[in-house]
PDB file of N, CA and C in Angstrom:
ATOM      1  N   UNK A   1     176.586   9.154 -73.044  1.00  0.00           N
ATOM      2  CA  UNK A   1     176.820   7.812 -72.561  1.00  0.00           C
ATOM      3  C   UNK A   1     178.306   7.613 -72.229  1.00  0.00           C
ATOM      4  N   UNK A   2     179.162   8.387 -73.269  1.00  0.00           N
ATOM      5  CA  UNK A   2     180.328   7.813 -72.882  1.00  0.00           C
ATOM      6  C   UNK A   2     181.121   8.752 -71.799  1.00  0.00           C
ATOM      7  N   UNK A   3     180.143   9.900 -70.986  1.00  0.00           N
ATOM      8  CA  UNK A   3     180.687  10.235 -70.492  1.00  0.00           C
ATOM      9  C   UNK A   3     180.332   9.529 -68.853  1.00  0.00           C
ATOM     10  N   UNK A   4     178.774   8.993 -68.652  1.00  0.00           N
ATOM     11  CA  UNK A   4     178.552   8.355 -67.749  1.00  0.00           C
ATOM     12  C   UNK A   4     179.499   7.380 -67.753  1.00  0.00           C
ATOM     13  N   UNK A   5     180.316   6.494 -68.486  1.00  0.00           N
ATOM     14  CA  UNK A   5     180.977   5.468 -68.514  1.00  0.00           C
ATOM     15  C   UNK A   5     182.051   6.084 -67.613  1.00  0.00           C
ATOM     16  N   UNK A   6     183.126   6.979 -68.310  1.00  0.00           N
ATOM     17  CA  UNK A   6     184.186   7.664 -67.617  1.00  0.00           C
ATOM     18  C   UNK A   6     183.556   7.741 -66.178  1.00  0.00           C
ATOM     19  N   UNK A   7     182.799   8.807 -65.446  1.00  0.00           N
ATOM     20  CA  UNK A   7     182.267   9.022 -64.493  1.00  0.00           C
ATOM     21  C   UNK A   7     182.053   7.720 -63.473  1.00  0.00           C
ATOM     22  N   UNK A   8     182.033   6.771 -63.858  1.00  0.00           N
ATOM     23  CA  UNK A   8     181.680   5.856 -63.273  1.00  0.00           C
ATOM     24  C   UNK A   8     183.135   4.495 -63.174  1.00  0.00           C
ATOM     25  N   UNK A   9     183.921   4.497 -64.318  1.00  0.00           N
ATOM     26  CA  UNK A   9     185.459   4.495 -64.108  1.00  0.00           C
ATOM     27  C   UNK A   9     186.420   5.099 -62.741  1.00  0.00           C
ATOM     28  N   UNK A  10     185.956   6.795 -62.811  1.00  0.00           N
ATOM     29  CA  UNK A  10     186.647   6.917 -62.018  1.00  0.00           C
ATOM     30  C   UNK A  10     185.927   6.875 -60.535  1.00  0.00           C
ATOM     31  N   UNK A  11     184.552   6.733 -60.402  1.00  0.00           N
ATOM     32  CA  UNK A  11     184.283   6.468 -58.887  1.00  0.00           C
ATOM     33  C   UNK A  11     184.491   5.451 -58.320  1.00  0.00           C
ATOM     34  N   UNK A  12     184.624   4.460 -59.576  1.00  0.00           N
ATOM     35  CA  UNK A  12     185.159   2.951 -58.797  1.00  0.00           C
ATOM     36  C   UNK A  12     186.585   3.537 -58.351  1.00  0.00           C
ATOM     37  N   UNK A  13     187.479   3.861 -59.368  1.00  0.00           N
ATOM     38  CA  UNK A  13     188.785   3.658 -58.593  1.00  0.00           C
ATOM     39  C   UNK A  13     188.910   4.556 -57.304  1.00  0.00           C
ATOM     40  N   UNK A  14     188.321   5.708 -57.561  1.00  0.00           N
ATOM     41  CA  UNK A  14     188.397   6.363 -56.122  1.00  0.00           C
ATOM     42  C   UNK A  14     187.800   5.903 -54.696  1.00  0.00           C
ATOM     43  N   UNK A  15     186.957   4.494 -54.648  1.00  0.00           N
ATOM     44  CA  UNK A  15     186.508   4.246 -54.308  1.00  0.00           C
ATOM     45  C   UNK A  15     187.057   2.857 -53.678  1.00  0.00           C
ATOM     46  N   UNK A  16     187.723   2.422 -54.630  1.00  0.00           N
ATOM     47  CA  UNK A  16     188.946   1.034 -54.235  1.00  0.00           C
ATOM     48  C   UNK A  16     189.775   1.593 -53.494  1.00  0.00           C
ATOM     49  N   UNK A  17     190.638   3.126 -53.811  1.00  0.00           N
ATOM     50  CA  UNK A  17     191.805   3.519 -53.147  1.00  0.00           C
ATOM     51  C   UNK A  17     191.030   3.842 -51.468  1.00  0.00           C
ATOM     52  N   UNK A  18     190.269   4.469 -51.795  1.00  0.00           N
ATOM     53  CA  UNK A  18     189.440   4.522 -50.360  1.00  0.00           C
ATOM     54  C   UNK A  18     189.349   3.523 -49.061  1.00  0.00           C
ATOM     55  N   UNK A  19     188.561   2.500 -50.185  1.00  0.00           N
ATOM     56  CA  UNK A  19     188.959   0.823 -49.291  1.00  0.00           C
ATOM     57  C   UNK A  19     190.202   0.315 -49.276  1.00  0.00           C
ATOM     58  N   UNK A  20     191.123   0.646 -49.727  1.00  0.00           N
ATOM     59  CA  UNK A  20     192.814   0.108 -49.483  1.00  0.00           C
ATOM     60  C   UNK A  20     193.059   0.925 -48.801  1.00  0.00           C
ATOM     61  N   UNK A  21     192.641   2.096 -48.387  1.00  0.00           N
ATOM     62  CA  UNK A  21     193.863   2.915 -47.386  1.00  0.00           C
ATOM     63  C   UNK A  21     193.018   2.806 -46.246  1.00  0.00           C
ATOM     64  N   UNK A  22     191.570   2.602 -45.913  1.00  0.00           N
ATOM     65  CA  UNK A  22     190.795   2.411 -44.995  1.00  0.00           C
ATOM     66  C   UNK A  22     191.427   0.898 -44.115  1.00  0.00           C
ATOM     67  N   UNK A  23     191.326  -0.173 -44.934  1.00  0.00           N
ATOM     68  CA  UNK A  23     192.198  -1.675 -44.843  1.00  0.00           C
ATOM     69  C   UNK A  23     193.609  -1.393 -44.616  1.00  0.00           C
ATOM     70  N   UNK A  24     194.443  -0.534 -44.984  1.00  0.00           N
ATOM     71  CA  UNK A  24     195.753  -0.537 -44.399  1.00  0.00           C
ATOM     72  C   UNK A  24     195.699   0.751 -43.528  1.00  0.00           C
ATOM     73  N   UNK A  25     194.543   1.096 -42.785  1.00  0.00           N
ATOM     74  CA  UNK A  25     194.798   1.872 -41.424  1.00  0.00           C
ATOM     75  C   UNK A  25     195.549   3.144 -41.491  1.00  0.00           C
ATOM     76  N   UNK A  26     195.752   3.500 -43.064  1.00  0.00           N
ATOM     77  CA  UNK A  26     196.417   4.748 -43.390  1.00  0.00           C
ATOM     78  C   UNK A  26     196.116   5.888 -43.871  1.00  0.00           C
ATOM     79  N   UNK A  27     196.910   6.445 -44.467  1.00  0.00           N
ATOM     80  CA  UNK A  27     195.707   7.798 -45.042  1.00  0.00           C
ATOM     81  C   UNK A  27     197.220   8.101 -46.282  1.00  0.00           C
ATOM     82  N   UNK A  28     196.804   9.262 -46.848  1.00  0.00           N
ATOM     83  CA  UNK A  28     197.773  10.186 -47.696  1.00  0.00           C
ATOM     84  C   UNK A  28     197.496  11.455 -47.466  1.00  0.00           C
ATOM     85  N   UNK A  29     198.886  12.275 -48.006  1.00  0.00           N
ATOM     86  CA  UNK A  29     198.507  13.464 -47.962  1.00  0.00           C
ATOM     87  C   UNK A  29     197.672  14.613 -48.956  1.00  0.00           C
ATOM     88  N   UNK A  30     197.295  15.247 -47.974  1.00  0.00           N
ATOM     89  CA  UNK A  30     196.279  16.543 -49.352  1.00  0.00           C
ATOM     90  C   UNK A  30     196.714  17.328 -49.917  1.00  0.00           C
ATOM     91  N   UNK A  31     195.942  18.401 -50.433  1.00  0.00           N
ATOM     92  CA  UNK A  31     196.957  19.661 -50.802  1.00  0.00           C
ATOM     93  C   UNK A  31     197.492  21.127 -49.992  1.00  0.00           C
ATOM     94  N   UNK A  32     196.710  20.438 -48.654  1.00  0.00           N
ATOM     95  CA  UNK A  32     197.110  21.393 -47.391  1.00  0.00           C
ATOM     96  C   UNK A  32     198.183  20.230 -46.651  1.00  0.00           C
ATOM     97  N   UNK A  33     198.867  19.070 -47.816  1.00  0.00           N
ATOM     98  CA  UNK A  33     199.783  18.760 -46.352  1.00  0.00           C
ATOM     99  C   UNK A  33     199.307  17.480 -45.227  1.00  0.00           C
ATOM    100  N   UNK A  34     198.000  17.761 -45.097  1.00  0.00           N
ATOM    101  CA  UNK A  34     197.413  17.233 -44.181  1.00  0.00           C
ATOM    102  C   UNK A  34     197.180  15.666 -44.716  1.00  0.00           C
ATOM    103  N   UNK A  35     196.888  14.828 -43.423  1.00  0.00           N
ATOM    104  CA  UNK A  35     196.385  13.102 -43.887  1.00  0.00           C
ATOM    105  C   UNK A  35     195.146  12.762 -43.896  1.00  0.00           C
ATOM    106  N   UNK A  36     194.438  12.429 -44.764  1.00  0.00           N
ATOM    107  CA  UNK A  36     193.490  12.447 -45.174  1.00  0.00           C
ATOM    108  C   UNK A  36     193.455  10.954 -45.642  1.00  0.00           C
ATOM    109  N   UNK A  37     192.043   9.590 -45.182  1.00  0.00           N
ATOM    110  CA  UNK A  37     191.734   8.268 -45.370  1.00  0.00           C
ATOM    111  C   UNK A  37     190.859   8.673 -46.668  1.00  0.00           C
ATOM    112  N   UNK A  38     190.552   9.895 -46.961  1.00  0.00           N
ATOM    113  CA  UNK A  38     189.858   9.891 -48.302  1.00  0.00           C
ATOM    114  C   UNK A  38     190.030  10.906 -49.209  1.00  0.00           C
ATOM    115  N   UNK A  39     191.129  10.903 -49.784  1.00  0.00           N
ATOM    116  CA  UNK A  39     192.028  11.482 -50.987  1.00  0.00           C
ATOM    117  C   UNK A  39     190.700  11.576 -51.993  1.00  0.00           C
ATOM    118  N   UNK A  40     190.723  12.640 -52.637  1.00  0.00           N
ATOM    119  CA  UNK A  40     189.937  12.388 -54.213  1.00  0.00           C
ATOM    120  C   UNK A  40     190.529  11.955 -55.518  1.00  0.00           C
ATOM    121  N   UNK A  41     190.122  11.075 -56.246  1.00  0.00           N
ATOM    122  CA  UNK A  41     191.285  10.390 -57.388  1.00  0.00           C
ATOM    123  C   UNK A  41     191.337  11.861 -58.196  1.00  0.00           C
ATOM    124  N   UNK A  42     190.950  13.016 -58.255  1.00  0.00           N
ATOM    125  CA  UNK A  42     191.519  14.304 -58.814  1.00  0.00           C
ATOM    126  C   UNK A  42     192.865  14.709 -58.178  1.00  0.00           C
ATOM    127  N   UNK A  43     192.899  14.313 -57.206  1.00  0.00           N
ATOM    128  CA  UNK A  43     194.182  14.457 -56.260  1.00  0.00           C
ATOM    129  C   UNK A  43     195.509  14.046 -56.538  1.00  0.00           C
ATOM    130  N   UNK A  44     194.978  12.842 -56.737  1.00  0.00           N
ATOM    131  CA  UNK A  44     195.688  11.669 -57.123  1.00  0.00           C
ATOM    132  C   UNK A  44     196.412  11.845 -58.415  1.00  0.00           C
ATOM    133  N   UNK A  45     195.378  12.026 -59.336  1.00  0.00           N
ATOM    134  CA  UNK A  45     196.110  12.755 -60.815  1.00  0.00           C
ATOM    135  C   UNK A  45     196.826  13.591 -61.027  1.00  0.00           C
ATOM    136  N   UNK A  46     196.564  14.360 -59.876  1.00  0.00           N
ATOM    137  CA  UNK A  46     197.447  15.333 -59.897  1.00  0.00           C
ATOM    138  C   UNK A  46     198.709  15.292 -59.594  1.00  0.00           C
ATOM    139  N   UNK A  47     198.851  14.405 -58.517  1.00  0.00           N
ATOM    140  CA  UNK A  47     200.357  14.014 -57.832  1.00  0.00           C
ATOM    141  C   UNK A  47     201.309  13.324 -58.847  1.00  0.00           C
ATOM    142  N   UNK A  48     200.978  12.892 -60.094  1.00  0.00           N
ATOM    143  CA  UNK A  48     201.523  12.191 -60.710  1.00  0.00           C
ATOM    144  C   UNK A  48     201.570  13.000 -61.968  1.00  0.00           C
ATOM    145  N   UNK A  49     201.674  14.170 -62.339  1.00  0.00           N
ATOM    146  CA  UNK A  49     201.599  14.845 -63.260  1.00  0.00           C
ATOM    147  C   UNK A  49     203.349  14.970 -63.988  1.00  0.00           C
ATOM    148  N   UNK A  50     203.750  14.912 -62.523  1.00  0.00           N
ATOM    149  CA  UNK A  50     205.747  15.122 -63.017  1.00  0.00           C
ATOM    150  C   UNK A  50     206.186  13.658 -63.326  1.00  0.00           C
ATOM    151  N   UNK A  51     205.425  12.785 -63.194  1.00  0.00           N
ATOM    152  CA  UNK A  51     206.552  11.603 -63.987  1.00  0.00           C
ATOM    153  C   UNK A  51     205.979  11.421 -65.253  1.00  0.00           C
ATOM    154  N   UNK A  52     207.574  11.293 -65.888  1.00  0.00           N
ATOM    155  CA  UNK A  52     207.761  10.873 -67.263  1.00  0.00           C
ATOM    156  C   UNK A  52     208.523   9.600 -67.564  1.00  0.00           C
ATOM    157  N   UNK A  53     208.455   9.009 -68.562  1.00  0.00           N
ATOM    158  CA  UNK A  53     209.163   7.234 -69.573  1.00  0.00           C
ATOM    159  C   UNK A  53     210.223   8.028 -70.072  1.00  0.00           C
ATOM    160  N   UNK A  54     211.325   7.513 -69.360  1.00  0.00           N
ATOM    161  CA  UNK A  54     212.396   7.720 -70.587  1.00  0.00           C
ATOM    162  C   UNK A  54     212.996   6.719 -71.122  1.00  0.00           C
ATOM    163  N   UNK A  55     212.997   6.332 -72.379  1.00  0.00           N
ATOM    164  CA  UNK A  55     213.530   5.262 -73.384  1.00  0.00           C
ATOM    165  C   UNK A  55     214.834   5.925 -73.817  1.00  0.00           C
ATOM    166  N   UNK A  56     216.163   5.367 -73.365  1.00  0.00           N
ATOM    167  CA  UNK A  56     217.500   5.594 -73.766  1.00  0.00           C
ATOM    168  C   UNK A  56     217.638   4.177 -73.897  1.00  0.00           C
ATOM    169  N   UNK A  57     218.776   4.201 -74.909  1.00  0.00           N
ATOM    170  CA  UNK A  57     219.412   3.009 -75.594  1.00  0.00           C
ATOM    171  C   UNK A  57     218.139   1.705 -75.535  1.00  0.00           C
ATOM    172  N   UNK A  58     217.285   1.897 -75.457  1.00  0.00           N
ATOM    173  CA  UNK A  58     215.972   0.584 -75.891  1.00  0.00           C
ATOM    174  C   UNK A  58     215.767   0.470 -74.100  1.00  0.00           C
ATOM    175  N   UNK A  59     215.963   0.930 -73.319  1.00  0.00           N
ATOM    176  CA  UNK A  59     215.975   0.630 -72.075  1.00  0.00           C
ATOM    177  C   UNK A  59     215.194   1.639 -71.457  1.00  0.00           C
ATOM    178  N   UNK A  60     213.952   1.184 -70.606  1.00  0.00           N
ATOM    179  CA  UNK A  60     213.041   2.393 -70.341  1.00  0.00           C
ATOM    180  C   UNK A  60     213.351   2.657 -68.626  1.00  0.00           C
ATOM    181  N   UNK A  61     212.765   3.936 -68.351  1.00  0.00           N
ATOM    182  CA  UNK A  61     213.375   4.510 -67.224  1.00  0.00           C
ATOM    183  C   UNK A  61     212.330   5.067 -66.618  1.00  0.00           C
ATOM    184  N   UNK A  62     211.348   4.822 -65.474  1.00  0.00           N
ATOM    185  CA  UNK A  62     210.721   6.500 -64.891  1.00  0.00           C
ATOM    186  C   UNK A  62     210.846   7.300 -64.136  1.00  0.00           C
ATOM    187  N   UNK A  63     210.870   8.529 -64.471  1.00  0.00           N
ATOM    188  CA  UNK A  63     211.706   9.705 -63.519  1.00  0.00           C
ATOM    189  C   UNK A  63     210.346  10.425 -62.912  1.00  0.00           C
ATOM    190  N   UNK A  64     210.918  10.728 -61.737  1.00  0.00           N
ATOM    191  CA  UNK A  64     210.361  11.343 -61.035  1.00  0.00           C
ATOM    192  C   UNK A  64     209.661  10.660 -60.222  1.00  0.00           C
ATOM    193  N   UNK A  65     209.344   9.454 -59.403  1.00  0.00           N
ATOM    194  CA  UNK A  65     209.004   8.718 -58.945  1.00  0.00           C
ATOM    195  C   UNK A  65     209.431   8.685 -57.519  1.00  0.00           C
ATOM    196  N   UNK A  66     209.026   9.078 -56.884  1.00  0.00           N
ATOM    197  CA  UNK A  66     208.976   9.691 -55.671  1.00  0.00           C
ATOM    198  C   UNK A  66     208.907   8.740 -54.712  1.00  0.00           C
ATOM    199  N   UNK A  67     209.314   9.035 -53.617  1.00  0.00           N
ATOM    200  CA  UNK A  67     208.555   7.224 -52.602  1.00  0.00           C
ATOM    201  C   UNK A  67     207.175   7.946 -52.201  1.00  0.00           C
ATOM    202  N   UNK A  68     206.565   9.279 -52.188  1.00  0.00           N
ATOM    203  CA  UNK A  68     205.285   9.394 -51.892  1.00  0.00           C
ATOM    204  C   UNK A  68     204.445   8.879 -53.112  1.00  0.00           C
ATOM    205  N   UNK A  69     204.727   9.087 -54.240  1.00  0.00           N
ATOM    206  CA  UNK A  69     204.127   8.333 -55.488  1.00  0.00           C
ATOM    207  C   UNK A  69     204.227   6.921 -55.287  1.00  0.00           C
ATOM    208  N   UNK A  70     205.475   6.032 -55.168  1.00  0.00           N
ATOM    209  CA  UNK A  70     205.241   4.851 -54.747  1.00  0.00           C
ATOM    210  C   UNK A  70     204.330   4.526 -53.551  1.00  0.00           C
ATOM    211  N   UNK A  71     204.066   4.946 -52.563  1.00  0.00           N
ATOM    212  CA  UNK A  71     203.567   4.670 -51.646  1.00  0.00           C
ATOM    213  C   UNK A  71     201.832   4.463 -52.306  1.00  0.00           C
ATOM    214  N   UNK A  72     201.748   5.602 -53.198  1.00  0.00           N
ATOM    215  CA  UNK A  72     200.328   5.870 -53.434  1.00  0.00           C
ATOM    216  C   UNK A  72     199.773   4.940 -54.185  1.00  0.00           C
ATOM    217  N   UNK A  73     201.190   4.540 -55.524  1.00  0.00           N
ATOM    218  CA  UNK A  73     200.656   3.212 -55.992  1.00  0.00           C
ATOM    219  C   UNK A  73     200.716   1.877 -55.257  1.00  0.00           C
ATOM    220  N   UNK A  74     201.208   1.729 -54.423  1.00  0.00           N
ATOM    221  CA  UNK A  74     200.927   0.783 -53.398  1.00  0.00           C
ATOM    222  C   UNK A  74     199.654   0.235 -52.991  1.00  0.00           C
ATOM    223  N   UNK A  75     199.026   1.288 -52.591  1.00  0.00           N
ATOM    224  CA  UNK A  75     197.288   1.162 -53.351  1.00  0.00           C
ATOM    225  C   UNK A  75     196.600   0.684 -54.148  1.00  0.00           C
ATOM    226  N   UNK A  76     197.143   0.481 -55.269  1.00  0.00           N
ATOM    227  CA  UNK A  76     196.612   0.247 -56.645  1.00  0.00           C
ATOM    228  C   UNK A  76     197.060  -1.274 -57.094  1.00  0.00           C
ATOM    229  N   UNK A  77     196.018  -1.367 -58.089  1.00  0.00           N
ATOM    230  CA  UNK A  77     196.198  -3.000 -58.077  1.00  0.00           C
ATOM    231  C   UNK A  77     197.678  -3.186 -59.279  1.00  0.00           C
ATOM    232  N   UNK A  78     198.142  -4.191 -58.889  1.00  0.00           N
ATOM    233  CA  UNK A  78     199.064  -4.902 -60.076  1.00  0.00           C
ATOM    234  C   UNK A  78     199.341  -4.366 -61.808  1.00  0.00           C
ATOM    235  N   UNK A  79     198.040  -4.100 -61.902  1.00  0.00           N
ATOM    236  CA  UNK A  79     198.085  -3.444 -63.185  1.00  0.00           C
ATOM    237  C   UNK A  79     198.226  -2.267 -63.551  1.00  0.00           C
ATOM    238  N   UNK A  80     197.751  -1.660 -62.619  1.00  0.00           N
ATOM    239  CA  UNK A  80     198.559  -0.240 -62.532  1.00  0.00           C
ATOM    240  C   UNK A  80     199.956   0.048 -62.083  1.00  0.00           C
ATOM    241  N   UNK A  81     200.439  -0.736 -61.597  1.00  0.00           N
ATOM    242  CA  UNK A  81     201.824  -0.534 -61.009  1.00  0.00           C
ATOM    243  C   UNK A  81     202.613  -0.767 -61.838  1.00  0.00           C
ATOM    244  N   UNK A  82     202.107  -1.976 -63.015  1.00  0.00           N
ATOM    245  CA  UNK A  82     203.004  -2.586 -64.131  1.00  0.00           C
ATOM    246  C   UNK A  82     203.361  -1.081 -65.166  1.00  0.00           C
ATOM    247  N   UNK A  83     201.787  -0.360 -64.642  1.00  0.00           N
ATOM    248  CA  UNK A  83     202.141   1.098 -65.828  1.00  0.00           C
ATOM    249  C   UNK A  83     203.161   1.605 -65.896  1.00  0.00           C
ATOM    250  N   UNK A  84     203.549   1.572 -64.469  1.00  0.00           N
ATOM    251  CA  UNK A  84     205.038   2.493 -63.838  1.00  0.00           C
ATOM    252  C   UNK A  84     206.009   1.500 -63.913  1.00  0.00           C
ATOM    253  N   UNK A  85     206.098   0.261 -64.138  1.00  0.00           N
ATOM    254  CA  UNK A  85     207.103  -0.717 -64.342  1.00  0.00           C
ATOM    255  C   UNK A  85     207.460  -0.667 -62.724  1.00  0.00           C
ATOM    256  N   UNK A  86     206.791  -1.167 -61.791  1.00  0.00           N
ATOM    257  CA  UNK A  86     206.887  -1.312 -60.530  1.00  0.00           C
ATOM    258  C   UNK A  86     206.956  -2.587 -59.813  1.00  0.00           C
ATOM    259  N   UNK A  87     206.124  -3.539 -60.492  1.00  0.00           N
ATOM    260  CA  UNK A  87     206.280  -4.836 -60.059  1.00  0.00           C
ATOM    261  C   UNK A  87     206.985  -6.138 -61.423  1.00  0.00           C
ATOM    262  N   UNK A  88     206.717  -7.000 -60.592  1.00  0.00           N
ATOM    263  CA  UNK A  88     207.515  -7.878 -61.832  1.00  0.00           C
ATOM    264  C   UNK A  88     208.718  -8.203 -60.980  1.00  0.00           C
TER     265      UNK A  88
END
């Protein structure tokens, strides 16, 4: 059961990013490079594997944040962006 749950977690979101990049007339890139209107959210996970939180002096930081990573969360709703400390 709790794996149908997951499974079904991530087809929604792959499935929202789908309809946001379909609605903004765009695409992203694959792992050949290429632009692609339908990325797989495995893809996606993947692209984001190099950023890390860095907390110096009580003050948090994220590295590695790319403008192709921004772009990608651009996509994503509000609450995910807050993950990356992006909006606000």
């Amino acid at each position: 059961m709790f794996l149908g749950l997951c499974l079904l977690v991530y087809s929604l979101g792959q499935r929202e990013l789908r309809r946001r990049l379909k609605e903004a007339k765009t695409g992203l890139k694959n792992q050949l490079g290429k632009v692609t209107e339908k990325p797989t959210l495995r893809w996606i996970f993947q692209c984001f594997q190099g950023i890390h939180l860095l907390v110096q002096s009580g003050k948090k930081q994220v590295v590695n944040l790319t403008e192709e990573r921004q772009k990608i969360l651009s996509f994503f709703s509000l609450s995910v962006q807050d993950y990356y400390i992006l909006s606000g």
